[in-house]
Protein backbone atom coordinates (compact mmCIF):
# COMPACT_ATOMS: atom_id res chain seq x y z
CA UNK A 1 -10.30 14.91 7.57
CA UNK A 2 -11.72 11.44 8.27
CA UNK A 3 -13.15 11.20 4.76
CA UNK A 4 -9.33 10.92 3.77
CA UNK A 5 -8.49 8.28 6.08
CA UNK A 6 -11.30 5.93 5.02
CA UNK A 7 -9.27 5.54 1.86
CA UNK A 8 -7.01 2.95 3.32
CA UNK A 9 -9.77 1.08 5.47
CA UNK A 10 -11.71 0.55 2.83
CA UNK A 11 -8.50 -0.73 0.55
CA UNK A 12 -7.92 -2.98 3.69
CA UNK A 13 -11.55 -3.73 4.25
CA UNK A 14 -12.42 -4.93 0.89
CA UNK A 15 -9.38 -6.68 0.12
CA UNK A 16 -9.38 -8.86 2.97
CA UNK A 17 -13.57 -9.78 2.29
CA UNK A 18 -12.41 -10.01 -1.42
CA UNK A 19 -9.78 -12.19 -1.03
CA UNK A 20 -11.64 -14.82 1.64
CA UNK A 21 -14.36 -14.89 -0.47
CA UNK A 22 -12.73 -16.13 -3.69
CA UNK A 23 -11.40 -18.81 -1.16
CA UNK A 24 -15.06 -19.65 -0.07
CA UNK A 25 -16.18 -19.80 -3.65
CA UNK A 26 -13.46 -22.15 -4.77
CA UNK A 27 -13.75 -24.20 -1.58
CA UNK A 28 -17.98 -24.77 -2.12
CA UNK A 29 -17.20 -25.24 -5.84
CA UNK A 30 -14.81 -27.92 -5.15
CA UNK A 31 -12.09 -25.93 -7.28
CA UNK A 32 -9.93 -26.47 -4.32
CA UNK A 33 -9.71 -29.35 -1.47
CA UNK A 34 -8.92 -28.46 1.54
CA UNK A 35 -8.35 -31.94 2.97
CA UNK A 36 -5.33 -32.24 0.12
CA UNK A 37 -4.07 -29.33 1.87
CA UNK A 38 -4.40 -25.60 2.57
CA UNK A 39 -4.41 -23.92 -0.64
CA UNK A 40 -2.56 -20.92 -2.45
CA UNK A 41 -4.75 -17.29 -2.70
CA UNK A 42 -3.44 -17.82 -6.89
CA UNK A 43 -4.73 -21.24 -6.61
CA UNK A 44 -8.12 -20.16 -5.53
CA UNK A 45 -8.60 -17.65 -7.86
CA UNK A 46 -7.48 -19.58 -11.18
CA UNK A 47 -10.29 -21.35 -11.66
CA UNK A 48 -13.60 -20.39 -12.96
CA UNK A 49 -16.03 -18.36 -12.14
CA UNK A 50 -14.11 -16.98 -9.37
CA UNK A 51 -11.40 -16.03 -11.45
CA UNK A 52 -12.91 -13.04 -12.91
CA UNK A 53 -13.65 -11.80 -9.23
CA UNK A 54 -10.32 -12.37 -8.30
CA UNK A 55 -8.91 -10.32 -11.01
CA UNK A 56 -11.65 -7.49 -10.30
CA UNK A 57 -10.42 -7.64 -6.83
CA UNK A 58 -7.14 -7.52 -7.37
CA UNK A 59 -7.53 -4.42 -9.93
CA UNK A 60 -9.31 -2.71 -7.33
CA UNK A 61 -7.14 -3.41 -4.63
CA UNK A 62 -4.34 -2.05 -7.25
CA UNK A 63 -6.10 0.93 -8.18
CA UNK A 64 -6.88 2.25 -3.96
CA UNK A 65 -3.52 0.98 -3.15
CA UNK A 66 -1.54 3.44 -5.84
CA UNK A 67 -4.33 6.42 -4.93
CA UNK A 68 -2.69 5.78 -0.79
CA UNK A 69 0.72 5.87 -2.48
CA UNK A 70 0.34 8.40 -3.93
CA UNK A 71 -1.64 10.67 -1.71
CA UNK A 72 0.83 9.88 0.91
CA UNK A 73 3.94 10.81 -1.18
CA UNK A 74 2.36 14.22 -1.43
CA UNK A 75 0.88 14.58 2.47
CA UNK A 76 4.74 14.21 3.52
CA UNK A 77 6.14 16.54 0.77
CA UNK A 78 3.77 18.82 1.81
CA UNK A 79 5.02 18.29 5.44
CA UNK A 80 8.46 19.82 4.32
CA UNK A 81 10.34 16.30 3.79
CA UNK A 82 11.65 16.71 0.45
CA UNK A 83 14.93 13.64 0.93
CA UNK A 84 15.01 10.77 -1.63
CA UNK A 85 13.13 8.41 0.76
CA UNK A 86 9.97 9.57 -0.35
CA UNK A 87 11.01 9.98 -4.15
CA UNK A 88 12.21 5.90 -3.56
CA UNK A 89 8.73 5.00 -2.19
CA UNK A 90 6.59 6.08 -4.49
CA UNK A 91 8.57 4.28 -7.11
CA UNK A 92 8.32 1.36 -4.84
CA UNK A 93 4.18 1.97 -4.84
CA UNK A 94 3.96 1.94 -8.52
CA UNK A 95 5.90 -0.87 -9.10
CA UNK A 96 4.31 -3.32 -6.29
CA UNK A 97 0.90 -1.80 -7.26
CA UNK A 98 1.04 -2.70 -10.80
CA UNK A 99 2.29 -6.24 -9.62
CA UNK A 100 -0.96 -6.83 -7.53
CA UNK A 101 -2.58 -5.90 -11.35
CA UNK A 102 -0.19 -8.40 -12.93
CA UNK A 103 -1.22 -11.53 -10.89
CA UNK A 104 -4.41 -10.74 -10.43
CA UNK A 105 -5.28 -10.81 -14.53
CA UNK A 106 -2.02 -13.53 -15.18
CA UNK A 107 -3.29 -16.81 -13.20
CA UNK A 108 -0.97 -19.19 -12.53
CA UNK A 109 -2.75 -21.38 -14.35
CA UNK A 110 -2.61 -19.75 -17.76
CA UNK A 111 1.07 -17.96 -17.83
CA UNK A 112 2.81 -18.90 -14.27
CA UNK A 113 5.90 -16.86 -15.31
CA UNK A 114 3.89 -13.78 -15.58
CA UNK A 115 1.94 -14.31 -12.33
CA UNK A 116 4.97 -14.89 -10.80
CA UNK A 117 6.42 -12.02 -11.51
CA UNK A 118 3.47 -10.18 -9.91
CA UNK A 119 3.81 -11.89 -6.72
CA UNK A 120 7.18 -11.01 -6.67
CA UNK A 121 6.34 -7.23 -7.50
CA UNK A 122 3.98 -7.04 -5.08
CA UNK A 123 5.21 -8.93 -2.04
CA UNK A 124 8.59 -8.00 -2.14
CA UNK A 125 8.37 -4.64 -3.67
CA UNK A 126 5.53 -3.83 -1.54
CA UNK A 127 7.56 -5.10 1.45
CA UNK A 128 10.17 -2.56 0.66
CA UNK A 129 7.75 0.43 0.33
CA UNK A 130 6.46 -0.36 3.28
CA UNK A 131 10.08 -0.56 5.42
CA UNK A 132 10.82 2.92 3.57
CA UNK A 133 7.34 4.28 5.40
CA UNK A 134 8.83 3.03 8.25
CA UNK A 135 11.64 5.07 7.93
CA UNK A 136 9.73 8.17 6.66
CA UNK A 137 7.37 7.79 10.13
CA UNK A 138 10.29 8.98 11.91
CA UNK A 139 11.10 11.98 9.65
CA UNK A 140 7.86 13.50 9.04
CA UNK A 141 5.18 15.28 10.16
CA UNK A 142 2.25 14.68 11.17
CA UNK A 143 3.58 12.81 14.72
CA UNK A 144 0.33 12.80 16.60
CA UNK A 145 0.04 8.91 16.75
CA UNK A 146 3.70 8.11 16.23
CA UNK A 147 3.88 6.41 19.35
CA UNK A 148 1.96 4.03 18.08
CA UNK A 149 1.89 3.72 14.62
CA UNK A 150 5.79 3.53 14.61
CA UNK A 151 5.86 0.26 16.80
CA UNK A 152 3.04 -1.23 14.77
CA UNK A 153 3.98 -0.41 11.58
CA UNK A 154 7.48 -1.77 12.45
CA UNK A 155 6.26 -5.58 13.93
CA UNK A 156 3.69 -5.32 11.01
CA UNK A 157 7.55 -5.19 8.78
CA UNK A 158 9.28 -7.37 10.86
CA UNK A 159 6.86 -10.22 10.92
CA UNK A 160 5.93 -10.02 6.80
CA UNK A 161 9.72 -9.93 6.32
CA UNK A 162 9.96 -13.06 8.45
CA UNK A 163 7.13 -14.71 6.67
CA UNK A 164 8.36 -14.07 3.31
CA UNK A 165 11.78 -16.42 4.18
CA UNK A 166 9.91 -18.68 6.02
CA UNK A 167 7.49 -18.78 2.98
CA UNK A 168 9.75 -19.70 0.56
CA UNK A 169 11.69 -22.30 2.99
CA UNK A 170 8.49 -24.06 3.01
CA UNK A 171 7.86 -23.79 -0.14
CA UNK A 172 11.23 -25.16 -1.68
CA UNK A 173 10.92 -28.30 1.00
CA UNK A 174 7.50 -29.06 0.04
CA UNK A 175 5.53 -28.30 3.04
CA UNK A 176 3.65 -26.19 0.55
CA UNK A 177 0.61 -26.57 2.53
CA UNK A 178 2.47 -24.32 5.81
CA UNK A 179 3.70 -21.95 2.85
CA UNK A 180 0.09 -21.15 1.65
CA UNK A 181 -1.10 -20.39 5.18
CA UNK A 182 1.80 -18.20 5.61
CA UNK A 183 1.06 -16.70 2.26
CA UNK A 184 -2.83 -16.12 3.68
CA UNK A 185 -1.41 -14.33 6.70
CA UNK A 186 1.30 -12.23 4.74
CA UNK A 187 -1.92 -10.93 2.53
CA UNK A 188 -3.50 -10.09 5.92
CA UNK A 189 -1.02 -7.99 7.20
CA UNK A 190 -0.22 -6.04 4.41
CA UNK A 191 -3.59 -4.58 4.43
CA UNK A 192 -3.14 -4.10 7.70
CA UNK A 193 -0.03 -2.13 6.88
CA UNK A 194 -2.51 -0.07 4.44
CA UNK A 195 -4.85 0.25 6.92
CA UNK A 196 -2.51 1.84 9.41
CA UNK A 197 -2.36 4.89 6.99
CA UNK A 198 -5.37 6.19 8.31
CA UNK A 199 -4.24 7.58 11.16
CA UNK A 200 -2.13 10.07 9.12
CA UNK A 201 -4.56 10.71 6.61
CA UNK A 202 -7.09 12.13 8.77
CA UNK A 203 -4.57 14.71 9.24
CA UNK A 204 -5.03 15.76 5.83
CA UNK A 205 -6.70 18.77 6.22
CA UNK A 206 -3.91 20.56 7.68
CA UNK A 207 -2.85 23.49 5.63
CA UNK A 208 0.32 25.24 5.23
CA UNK A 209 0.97 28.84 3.49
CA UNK A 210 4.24 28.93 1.77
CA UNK A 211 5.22 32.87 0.78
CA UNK A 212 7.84 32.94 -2.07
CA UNK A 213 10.66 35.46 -1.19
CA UNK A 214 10.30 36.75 -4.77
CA UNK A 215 6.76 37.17 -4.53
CA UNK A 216 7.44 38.96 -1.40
CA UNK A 217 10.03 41.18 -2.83
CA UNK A 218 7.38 42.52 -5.56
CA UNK A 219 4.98 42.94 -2.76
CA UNK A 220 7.44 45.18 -1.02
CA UNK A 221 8.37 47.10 -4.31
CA UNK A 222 4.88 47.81 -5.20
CA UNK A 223 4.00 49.12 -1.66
CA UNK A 224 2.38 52.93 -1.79
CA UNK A 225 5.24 55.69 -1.47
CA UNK A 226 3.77 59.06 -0.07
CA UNK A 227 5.47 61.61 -2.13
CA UNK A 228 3.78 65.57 -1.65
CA UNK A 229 1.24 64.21 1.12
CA UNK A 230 -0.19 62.08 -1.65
CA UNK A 231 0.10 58.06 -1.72
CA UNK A 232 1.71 56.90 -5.28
């Protein structure tokens, strides 16, 4: 069902305008100057008025994300995977989601422990949902697109994982500048990650009839005896 996979577009859809326009608010406002240096997403969205869309967004963008977490949690239980993988992610979904909350309504400019905290819920928490999907594309059903959404949603890993060190290299040697355009990209390809959802969503409709044996056992206890060339 396509309505199903629409979920994650519009998560990645209206994060990504969300998020860029914060940054063109803060830029025309002068919250932020870009010739001092590429700025942070937090940095952008600390300052008023385009603080209180950045925390809308970000609740928003928390409350789609944990609706694809959990919807997908169920679509491969469903699919007869019942390991601790999936138990693991949606723990992992609930905790980064609730981090995207945290730092979106904590800005680093009022309690930077706080918003910190958030960032690291939902970068590197979300990171690690997103490798144990990886895994879980391999081990589930549906496999119509796995040819394709396995690659991608492995370089889509690889590369955030790779960003993340880099990020924090760059941060710690005070080319924060490089670390905030890396942070900007990360953003971008976790919705992307999101976004790549879709193509097992839409699968969503697929139904599957599970008989309990018990059930089935009364069935065949309560079936019509002929006794006398009458049916009892």
């Amino acid at each position: 069902m396509w309505l199903w996979a629409l979920l994650p577009v519009c998560l990645s859809v209206f994060g990504t305008v969300g998020i860029w326009t914060v940054f063109g608010i803060a830029v025309s406002n002068g919250s932020v100057n870009l010739t001092e240096g590429f700025p942070y997403i937090s940095k952008c969205g600390t300052y008023n008025p385009q603080s209180c869309l950045f925390s809308q967004i970000c609740n928003i963008c928390a409350f789609l994300a944990l609706w694809v977490v959990v919807i997908r949690f169920q679509q491969i239980r469903d699919f007869g995977y019942h390991g601790k993988a999936n138990k693991i992610s949606i723990v992992l979904g609930f905790i980064s989601t609730f981090g995207i909350s945290i730092l979106g309504n904590f800005q680093q400019s009022v309690i930077m422990g706080v918003h910190l905290l958030g960032a690291f819920l939902a970068f590197f928490i979300g990171l690690a949902y997103f490798w144990v999907q990886l895994f879980l594309t391999y081990r589930t059903e549906p496999s119509q697109h796995k040819h394709w959404v396995g690659p991608a949603r492995a370089t889509g890993c690889t590369i955030c994982t790779i960003l993340v060190i880099i990020m924090s290299v760059l941060h710690n040697t005070g080319y924060r500048s490089w670390a905030a355009i890396g942070e900007w990209v990360l953003v971008m390809l976790f919705f992307f990650l999101f976004g790549l959802f879709a193509a097992e969503f839409k699968h969503i409709d697929y139904h599957h009839l599970i008989v309990q044996k018990q059930a089935l056992s009364n069935c065949k206890d309560s079936e019509p005896v002929e006794m006398n060339g009458h049916m009892a």
